[in-house]
Protein backbone atom coordinates (compact mmCIF):
# COMPACT_ATOMS: atom_id res chain seq x y z
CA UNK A 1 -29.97 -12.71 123.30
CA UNK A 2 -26.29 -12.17 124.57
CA UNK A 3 -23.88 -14.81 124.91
CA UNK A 4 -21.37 -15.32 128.05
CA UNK A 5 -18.47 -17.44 127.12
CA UNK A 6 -17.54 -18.67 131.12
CA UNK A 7 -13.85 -20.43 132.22
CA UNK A 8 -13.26 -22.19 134.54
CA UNK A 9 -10.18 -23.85 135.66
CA UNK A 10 -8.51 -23.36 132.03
CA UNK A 11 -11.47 -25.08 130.76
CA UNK A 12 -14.46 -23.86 128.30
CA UNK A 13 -17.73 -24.44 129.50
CA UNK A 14 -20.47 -23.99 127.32
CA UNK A 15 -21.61 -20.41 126.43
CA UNK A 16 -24.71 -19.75 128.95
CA UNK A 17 -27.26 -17.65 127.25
CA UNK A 18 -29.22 -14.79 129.38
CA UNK A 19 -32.54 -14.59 128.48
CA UNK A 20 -33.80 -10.92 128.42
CA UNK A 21 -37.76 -11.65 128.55
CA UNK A 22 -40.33 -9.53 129.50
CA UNK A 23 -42.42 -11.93 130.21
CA UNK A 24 -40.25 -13.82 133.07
CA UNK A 25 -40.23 -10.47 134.37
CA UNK A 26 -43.76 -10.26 134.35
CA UNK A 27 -44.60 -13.67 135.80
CA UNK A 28 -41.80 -12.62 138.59
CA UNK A 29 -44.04 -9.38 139.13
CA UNK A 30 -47.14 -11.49 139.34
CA UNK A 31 -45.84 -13.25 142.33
CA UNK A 32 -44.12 -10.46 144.21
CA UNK A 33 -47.81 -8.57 143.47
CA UNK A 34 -49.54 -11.97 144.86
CA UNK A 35 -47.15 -12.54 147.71
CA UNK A 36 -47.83 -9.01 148.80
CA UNK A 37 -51.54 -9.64 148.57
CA UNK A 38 -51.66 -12.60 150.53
CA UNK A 39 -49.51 -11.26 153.16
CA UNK A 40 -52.12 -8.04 153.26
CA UNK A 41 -54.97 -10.61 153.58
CA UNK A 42 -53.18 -12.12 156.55
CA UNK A 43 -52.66 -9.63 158.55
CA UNK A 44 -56.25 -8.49 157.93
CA UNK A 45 -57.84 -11.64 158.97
CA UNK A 46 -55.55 -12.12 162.04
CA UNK A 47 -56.32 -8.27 162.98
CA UNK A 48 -59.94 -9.29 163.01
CA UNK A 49 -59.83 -12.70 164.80
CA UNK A 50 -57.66 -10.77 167.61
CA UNK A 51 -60.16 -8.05 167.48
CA UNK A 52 -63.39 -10.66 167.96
CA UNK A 53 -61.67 -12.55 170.76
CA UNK A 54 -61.42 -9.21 172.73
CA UNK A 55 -64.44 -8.19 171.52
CA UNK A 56 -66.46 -12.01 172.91
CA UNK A 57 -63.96 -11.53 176.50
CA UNK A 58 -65.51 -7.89 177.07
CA UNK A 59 -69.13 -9.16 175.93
CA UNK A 60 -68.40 -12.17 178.64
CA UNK A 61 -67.64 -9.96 181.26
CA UNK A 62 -70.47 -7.63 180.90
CA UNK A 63 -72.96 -10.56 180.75
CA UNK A 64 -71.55 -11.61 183.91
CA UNK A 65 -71.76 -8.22 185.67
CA UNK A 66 -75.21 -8.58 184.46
CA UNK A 67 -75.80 -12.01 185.40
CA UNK A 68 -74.95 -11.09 189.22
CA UNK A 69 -77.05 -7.79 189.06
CA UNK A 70 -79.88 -9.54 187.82
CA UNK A 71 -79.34 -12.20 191.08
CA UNK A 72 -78.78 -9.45 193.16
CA UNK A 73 -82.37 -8.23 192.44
CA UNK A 74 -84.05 -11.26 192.05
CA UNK A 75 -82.80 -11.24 196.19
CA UNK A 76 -84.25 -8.20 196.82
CA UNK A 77 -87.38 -9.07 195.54
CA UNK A 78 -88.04 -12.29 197.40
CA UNK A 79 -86.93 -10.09 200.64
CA UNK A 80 -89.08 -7.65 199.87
CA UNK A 81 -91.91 -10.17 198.37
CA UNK A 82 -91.53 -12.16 202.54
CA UNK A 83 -92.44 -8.75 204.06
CA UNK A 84 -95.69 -8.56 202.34
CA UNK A 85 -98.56 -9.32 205.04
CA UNK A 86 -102.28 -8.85 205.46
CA UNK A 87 -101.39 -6.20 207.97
CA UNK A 88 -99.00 -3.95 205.42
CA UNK A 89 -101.07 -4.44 202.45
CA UNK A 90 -104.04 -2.77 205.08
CA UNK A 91 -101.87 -0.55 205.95
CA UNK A 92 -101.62 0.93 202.78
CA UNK A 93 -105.10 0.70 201.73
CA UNK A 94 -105.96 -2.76 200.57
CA UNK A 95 -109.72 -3.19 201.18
CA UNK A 96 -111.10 -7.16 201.20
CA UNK A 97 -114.20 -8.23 198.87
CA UNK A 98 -116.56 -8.19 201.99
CA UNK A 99 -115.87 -4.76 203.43
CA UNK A 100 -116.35 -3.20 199.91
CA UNK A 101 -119.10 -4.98 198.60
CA UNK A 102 -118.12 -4.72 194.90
CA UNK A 103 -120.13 -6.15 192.29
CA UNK A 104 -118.96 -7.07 189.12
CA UNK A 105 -121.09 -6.58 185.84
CA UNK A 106 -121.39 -9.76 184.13
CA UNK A 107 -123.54 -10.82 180.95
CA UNK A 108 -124.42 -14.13 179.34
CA UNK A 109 -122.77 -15.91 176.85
CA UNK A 110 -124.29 -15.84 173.04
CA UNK A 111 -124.07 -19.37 172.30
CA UNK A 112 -124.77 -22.98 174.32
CA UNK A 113 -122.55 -25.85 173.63
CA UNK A 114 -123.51 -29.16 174.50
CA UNK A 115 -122.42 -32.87 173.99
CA UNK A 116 -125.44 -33.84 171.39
CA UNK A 117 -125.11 -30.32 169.05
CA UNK A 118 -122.36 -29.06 167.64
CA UNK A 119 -121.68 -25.15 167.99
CA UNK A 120 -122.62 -23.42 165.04
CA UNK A 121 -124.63 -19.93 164.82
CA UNK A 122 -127.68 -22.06 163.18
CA UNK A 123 -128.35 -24.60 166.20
CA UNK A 124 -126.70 -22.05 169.09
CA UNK A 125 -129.50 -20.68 171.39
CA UNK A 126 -129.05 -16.50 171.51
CA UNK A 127 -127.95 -15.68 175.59
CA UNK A 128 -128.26 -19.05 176.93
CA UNK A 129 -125.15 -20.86 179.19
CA UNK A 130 -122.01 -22.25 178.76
CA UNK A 131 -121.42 -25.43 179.31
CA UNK A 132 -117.45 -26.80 179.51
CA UNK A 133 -117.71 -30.57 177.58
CA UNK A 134 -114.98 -32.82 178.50
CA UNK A 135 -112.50 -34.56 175.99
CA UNK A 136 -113.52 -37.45 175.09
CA UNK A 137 -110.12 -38.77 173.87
């Protein structure tokens, strides 16, 4: 420790002693080190909250270029859709059930449900019909 004897004004004043501590010096580098740090962080965050908002603006303007492409088509289609008639869709080779004469294959059902039995594979009668039960609630 050095002593500095200080005047003033022809007066004494007590000798003021100077601490030469390394650890004040350290503590004073802690904070300088922190300060730094924190300022660091801040300017990382705020780089990435600027860089979202642009980011969400861009996104919103594509989504609306989108939007109205999407309506644009949707337009089309019910133009297009009104123009479909009996005569176009002969036109390019639609053919109705009666001139063609199709038959469908069809088979039977495996099982027959009815109000009184329950369906199960024990009581269920092999290729008979289907019948729909109503709800009964």
């Amino acid at each position: 420790m050095r002593e500095i004897n200080l005047k003033s004004n022809n007066m004494y004043a007590k000798s003021a002693s100077i601490l030469n501590n390394s650890t004040e010096k350290y503590i004073l580098n802690i904070i300088f080190f922190s300060f730094g740090a924190f300022a660091l962080l801040y300017i990382l965050f705020l780089g990435n909250m600027v860089k979202n908002i642009i980011d969400r603006r861009s996104f919103e303007i594509d989504a609306r270029s989108l939007s109205s492409e999407v309506q644009n088509l949707e337009v089309t289609y019910l133009s297009m859709s009104n123009n479909i008639d009996l005569a176009f869709s002969y036109s390019m080779g639609f053919k109705s059930f009666e001139e063609t004469k199709t038959t469908f294959a069809t088979r039977k059902s495996l099982s027959y449900v009815s109000k009184d039995k329950p369906l199960s594979f024990e009581q269920s009668e092999p290729f008979g019909n289907i019948k729909i039960v109503q709800n009964d609630l």
